[in-house]
PDB file of N, CA and C in Angstrom:
ATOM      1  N   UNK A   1       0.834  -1.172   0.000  1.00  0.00           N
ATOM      2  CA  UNK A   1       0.000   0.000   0.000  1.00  0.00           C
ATOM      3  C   UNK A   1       0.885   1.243   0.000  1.00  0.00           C
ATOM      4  N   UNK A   2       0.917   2.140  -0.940  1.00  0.00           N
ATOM      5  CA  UNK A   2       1.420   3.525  -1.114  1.00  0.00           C
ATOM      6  C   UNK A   2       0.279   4.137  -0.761  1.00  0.00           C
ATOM      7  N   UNK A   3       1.475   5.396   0.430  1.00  0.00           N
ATOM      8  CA  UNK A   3       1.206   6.788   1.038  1.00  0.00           C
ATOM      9  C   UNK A   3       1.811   7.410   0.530  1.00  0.00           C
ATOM     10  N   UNK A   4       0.548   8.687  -0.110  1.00  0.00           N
ATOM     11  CA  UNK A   4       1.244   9.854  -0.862  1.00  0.00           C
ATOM     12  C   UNK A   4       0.988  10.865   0.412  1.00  0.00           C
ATOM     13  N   UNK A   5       1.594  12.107   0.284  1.00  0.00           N
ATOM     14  CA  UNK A   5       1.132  13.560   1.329  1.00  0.00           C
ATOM     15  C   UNK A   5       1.276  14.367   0.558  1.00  0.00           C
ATOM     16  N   UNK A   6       0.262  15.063   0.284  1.00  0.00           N
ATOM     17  CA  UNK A   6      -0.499  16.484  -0.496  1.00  0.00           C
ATOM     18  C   UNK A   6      -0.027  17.292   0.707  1.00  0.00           C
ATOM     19  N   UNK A   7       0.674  18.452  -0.207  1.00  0.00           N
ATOM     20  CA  UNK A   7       0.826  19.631   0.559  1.00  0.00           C
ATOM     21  C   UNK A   7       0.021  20.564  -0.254  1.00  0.00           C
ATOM     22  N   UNK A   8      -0.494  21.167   0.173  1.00  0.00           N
ATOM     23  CA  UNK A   8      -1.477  22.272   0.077  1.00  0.00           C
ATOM     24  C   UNK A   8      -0.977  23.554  -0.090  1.00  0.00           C
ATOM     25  N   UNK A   9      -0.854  24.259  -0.849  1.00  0.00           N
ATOM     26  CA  UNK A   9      -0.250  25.818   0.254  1.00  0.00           C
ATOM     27  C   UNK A   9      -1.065  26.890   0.520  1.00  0.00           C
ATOM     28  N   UNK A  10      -1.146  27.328   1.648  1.00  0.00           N
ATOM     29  CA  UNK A  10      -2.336  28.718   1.863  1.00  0.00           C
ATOM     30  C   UNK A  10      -2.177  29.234   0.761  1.00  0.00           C
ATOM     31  N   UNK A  11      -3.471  29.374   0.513  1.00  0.00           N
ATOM     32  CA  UNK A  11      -4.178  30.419  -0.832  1.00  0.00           C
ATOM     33  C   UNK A  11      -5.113  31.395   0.703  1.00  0.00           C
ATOM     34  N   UNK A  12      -4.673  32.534   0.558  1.00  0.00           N
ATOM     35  CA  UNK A  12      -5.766  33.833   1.655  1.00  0.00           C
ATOM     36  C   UNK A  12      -6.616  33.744   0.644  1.00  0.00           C
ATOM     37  N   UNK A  13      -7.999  34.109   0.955  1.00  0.00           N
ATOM     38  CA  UNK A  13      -9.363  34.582   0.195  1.00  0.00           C
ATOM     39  C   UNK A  13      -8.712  35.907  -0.343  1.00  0.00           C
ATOM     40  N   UNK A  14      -9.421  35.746  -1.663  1.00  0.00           N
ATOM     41  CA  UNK A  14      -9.083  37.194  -2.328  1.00  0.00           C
ATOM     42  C   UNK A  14     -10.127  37.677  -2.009  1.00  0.00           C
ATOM     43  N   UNK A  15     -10.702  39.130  -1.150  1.00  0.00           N
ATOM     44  CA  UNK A  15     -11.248  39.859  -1.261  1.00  0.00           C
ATOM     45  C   UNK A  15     -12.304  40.799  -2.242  1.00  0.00           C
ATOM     46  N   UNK A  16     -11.238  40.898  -3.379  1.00  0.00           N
ATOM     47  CA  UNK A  16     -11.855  41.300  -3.860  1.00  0.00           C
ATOM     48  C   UNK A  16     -13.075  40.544  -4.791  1.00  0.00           C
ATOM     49  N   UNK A  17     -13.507  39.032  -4.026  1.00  0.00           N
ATOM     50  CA  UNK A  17     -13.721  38.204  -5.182  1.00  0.00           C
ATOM     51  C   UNK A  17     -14.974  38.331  -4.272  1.00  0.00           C
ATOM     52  N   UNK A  18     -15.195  38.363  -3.281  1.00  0.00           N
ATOM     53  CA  UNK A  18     -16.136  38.369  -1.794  1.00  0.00           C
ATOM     54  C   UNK A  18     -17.327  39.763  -1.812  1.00  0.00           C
ATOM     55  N   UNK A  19     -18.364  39.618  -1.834  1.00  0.00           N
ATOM     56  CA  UNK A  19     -19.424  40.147  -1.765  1.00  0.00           C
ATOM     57  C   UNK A  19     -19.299  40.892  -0.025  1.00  0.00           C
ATOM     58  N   UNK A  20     -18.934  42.215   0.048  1.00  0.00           N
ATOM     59  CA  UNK A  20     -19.432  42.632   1.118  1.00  0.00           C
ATOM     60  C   UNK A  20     -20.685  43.115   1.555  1.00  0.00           C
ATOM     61  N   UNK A  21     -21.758  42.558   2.651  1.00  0.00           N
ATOM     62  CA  UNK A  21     -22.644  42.773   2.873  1.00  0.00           C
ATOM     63  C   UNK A  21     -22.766  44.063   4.441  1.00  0.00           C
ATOM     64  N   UNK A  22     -22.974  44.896   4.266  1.00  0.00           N
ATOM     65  CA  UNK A  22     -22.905  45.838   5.248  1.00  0.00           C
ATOM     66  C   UNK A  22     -24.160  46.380   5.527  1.00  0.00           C
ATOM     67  N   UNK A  23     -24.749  46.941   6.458  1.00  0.00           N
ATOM     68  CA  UNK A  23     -25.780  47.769   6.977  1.00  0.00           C
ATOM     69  C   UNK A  23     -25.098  49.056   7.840  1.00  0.00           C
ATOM     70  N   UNK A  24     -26.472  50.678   7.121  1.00  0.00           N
ATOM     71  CA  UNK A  24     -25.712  51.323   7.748  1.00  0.00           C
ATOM     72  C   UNK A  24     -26.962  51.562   8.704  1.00  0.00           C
ATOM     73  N   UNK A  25     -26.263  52.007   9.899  1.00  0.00           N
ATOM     74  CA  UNK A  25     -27.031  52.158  11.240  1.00  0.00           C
ATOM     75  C   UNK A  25     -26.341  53.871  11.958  1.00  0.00           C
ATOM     76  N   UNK A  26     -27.508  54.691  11.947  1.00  0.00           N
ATOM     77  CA  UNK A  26     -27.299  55.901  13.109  1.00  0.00           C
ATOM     78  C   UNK A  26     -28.098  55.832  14.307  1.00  0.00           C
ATOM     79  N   UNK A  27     -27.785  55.827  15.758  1.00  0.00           N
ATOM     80  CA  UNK A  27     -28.414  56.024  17.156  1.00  0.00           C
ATOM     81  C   UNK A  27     -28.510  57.498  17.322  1.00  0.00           C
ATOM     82  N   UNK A  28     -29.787  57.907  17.377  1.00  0.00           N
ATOM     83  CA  UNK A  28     -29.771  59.096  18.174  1.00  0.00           C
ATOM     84  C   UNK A  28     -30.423  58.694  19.458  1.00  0.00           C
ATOM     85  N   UNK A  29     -30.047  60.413  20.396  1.00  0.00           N
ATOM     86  CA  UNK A  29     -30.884  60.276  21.338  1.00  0.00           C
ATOM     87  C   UNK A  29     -30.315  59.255  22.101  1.00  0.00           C
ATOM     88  N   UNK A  30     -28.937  58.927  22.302  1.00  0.00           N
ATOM     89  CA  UNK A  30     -28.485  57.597  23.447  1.00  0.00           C
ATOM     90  C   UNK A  30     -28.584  58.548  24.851  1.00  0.00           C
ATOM     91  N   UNK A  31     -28.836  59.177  25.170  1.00  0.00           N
ATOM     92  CA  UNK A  31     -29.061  59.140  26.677  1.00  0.00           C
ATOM     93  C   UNK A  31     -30.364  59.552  27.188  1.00  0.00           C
ATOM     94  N   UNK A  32     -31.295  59.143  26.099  1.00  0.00           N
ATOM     95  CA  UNK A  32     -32.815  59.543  26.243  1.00  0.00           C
ATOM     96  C   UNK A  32     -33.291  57.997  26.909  1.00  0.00           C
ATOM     97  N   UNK A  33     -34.294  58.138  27.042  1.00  0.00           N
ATOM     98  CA  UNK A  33     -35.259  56.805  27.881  1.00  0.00           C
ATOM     99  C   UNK A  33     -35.440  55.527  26.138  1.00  0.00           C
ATOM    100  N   UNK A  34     -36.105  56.827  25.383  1.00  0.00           N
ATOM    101  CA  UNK A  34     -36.430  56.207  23.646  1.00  0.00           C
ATOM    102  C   UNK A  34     -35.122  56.659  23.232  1.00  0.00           C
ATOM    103  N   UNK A  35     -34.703  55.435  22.462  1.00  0.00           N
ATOM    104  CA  UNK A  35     -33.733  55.822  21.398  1.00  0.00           C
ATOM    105  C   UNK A  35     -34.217  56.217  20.222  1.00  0.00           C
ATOM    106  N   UNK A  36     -33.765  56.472  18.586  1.00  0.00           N
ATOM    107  CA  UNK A  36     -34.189  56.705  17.732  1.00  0.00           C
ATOM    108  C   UNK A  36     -33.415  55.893  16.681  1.00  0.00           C
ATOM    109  N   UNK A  37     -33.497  54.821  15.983  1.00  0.00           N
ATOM    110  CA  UNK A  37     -31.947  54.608  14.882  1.00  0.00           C
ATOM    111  C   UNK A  37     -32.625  54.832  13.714  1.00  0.00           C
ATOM    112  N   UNK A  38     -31.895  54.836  12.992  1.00  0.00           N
ATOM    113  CA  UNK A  38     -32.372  55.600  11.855  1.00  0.00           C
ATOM    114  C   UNK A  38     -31.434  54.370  10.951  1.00  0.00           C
ATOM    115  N   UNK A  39     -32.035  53.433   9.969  1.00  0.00           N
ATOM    116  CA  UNK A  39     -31.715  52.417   9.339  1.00  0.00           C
ATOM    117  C   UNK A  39     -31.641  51.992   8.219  1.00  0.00           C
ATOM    118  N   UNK A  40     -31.396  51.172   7.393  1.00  0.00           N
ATOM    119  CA  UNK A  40     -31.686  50.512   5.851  1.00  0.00           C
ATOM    120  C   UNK A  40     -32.370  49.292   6.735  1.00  0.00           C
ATOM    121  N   UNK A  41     -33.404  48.525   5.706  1.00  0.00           N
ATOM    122  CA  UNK A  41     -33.485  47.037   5.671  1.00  0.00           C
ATOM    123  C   UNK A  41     -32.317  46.552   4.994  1.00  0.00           C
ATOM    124  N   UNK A  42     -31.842  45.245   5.714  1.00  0.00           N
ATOM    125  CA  UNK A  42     -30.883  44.458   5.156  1.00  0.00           C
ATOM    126  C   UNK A  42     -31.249  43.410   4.273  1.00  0.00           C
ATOM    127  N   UNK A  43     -33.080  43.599   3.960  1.00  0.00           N
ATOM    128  CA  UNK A  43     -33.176  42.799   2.309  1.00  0.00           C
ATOM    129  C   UNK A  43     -33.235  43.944   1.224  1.00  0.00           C
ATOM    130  N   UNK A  44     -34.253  45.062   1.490  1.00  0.00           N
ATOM    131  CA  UNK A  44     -34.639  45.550   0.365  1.00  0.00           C
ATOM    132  C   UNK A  44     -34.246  47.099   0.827  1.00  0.00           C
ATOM    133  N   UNK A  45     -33.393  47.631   1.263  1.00  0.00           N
ATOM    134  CA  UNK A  45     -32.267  48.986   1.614  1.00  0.00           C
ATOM    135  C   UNK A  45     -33.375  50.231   1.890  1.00  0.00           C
ATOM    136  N   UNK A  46     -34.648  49.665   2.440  1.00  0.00           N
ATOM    137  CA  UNK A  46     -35.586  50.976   2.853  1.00  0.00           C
ATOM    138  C   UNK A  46     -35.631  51.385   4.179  1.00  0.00           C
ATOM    139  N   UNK A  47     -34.874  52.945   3.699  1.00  0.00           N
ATOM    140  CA  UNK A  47     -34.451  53.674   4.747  1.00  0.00           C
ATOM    141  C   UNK A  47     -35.745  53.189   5.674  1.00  0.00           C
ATOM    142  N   UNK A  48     -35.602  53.488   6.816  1.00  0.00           N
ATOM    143  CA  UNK A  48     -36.758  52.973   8.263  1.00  0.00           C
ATOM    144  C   UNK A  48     -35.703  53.916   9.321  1.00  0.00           C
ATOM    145  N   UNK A  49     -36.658  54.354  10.580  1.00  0.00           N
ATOM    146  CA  UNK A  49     -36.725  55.002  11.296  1.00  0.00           C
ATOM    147  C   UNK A  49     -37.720  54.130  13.052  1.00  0.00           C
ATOM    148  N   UNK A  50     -36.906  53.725  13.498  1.00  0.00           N
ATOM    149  CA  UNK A  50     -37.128  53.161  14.891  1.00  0.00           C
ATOM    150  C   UNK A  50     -37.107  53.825  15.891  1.00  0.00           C
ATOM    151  N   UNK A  51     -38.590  53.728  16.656  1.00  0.00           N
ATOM    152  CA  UNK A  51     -37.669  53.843  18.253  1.00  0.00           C
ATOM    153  C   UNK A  51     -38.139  52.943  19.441  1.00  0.00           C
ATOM    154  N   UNK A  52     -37.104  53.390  19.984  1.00  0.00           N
ATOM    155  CA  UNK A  52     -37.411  51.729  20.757  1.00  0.00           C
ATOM    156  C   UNK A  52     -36.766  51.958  22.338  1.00  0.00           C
ATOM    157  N   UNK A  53     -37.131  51.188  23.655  1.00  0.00           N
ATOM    158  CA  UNK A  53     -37.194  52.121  25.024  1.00  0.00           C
ATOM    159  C   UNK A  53     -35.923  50.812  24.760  1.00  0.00           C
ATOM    160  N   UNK A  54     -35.272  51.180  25.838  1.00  0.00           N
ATOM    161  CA  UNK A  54     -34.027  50.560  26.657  1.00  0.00           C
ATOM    162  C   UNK A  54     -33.746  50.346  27.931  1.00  0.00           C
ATOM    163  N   UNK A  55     -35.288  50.236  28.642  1.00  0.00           N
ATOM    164  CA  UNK A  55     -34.746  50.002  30.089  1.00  0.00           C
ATOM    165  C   UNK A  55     -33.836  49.197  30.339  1.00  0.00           C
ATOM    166  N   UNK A  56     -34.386  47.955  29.956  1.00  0.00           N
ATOM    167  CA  UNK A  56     -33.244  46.769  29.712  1.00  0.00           C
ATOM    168  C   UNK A  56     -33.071  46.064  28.449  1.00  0.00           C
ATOM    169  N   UNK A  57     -32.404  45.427  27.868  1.00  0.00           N
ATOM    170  CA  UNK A  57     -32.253  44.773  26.802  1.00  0.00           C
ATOM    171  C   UNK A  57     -32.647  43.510  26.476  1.00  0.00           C
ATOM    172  N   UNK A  58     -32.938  43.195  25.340  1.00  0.00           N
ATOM    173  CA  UNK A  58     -33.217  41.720  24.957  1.00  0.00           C
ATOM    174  C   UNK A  58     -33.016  41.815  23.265  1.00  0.00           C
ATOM    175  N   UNK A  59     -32.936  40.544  22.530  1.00  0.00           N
ATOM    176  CA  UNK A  59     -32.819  40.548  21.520  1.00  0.00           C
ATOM    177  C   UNK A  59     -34.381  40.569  20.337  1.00  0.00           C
ATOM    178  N   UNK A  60     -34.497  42.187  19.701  1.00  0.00           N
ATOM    179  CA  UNK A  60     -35.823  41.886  18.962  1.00  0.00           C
ATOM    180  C   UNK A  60     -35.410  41.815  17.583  1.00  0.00           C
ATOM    181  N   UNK A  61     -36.422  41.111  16.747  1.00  0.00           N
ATOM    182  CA  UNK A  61     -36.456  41.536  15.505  1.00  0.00           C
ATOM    183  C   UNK A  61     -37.323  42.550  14.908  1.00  0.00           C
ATOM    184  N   UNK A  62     -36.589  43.820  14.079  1.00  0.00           N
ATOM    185  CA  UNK A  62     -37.750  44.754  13.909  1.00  0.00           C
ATOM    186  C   UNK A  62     -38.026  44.443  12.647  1.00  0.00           C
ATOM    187  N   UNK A  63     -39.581  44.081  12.185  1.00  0.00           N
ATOM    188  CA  UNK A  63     -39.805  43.968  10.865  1.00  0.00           C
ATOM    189  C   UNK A  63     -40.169  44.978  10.131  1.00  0.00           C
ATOM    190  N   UNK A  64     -39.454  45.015   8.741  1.00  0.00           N
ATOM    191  CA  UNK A  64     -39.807  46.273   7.779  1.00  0.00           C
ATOM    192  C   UNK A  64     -40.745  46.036   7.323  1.00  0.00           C
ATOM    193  N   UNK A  65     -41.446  47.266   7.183  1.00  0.00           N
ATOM    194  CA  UNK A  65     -42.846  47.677   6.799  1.00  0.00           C
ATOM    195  C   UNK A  65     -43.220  47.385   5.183  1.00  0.00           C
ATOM    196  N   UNK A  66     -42.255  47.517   4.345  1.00  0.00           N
ATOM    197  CA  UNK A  66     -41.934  47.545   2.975  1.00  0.00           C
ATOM    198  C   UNK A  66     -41.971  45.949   2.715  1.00  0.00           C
ATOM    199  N   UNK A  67     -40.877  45.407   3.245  1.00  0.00           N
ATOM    200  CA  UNK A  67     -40.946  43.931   2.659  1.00  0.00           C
ATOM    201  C   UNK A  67     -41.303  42.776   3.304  1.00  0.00           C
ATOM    202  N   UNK A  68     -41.538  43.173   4.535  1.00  0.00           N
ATOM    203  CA  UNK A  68     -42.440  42.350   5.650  1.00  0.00           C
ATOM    204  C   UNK A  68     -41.111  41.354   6.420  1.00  0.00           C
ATOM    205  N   UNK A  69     -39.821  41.540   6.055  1.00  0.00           N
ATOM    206  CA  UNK A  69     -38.447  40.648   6.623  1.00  0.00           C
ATOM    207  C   UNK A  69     -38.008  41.211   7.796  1.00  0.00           C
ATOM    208  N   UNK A  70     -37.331  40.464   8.517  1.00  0.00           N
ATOM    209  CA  UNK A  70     -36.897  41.239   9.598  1.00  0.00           C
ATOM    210  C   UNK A  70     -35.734  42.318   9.001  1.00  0.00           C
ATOM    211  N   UNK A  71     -35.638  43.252   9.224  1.00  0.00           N
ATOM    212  CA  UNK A  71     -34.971  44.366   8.834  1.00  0.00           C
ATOM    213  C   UNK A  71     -33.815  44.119   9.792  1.00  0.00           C
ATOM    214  N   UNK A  72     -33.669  44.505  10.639  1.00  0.00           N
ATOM    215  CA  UNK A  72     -32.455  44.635  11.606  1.00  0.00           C
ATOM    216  C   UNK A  72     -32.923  43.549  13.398  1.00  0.00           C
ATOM    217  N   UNK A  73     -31.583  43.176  13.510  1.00  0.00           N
ATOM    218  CA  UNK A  73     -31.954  43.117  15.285  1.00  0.00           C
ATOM    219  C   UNK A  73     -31.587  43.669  16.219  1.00  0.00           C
ATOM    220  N   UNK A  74     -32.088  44.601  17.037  1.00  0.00           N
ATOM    221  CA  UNK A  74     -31.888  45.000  18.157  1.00  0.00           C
ATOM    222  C   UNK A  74     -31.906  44.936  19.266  1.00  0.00           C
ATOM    223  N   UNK A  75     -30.982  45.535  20.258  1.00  0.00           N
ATOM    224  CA  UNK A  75     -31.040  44.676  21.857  1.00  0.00           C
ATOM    225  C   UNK A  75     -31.641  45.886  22.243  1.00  0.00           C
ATOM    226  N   UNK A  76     -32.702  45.985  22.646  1.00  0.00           N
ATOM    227  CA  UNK A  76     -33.716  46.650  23.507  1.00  0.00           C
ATOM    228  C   UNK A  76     -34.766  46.254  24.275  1.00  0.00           C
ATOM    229  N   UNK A  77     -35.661  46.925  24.988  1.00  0.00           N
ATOM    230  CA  UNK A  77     -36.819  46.649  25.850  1.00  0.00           C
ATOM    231  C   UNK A  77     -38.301  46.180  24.897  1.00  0.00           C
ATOM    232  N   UNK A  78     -38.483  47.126  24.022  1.00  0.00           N
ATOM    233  CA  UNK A  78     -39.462  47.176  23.313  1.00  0.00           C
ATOM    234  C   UNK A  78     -39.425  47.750  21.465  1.00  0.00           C
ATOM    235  N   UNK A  79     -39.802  47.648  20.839  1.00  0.00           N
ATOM    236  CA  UNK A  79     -40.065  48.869  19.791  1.00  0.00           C
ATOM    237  C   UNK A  79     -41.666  49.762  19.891  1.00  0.00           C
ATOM    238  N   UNK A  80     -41.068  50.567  19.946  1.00  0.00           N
ATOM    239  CA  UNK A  80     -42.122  51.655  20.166  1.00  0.00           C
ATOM    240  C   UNK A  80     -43.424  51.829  19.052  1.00  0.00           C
ATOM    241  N   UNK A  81     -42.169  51.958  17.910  1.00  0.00           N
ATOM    242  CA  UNK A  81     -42.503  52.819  16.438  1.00  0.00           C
ATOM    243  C   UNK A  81     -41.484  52.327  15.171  1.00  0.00           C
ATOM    244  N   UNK A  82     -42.311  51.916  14.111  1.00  0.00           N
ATOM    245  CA  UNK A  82     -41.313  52.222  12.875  1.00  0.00           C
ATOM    246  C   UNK A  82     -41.809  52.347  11.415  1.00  0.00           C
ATOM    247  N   UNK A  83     -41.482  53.570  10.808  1.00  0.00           N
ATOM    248  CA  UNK A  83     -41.844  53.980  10.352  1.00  0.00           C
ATOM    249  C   UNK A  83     -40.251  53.977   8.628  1.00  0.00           C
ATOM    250  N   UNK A  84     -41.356  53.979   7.762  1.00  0.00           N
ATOM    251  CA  UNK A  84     -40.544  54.211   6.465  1.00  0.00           C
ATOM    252  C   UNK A  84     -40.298  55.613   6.183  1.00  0.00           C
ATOM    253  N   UNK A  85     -38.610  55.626   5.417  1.00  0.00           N
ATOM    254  CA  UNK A  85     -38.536  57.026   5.376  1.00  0.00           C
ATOM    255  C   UNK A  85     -37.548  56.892   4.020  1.00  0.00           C
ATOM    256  N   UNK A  86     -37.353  57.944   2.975  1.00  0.00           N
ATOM    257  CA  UNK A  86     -36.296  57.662   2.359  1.00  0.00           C
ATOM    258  C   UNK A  86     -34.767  57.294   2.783  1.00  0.00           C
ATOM    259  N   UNK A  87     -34.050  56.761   2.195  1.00  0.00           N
ATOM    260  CA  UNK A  87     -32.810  56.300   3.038  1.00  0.00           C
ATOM    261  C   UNK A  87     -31.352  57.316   2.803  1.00  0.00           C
ATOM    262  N   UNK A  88     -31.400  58.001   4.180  1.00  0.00           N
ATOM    263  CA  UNK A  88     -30.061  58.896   3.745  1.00  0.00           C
ATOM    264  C   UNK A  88     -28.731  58.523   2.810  1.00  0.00           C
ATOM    265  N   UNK A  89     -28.637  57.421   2.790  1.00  0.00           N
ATOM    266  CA  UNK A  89     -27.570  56.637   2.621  1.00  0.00           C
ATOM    267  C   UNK A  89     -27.714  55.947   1.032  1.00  0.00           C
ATOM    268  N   UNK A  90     -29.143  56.528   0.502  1.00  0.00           N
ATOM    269  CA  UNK A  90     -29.173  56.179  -1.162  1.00  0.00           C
ATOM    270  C   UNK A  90     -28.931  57.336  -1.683  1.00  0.00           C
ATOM    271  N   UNK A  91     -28.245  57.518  -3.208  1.00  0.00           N
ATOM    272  CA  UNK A  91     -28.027  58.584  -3.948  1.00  0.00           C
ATOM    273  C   UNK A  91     -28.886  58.654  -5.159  1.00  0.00           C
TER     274      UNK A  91
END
């Protein structure tokens, strides 16, 4: 019985070959009772506008109004409000 050994050599991921998926997120209002974030959906990029209390935290899903997916998750108490808005962050 013959043993061969494959050497391999690191190949790094090329980057530039890789789909970056990002969300942009602004908090206002962090030392208020309600926060405010101001968001994209991470299916369909519609700007949305949250607010949501913080007594204590837990993990929610806020669903967008537009495509019915969970849009973002947040560690908060509750969501208050969310509302569609154009998205600062489209040109």
């Amino acid at each position: 019985m013959e043993v061969r050994e494959l050497k391999k050599t690191y190949k790094p991921r090329n980057q530039d070959n890789e789909t970056r998926n990002f969300q942009h997120v602004k908090i206002l209002d962090c030392t208020q009772p309600v926060h405010r974030v101001i968001f994209e959906c991470w299916h369909c990029k519609q700007g949305l506008l949250t607010e949501v209390e913080v007594e204590s935290s837990q993990a929610l899903d806020v669903r967008c109004p537009n495509c019915g997916k969970t849009a973002i998750k947040l560690m908060a108490n509750k969501v208050i409000s969310t509302t569609a808005i154009p998205s600062p962050w489209q040109s």
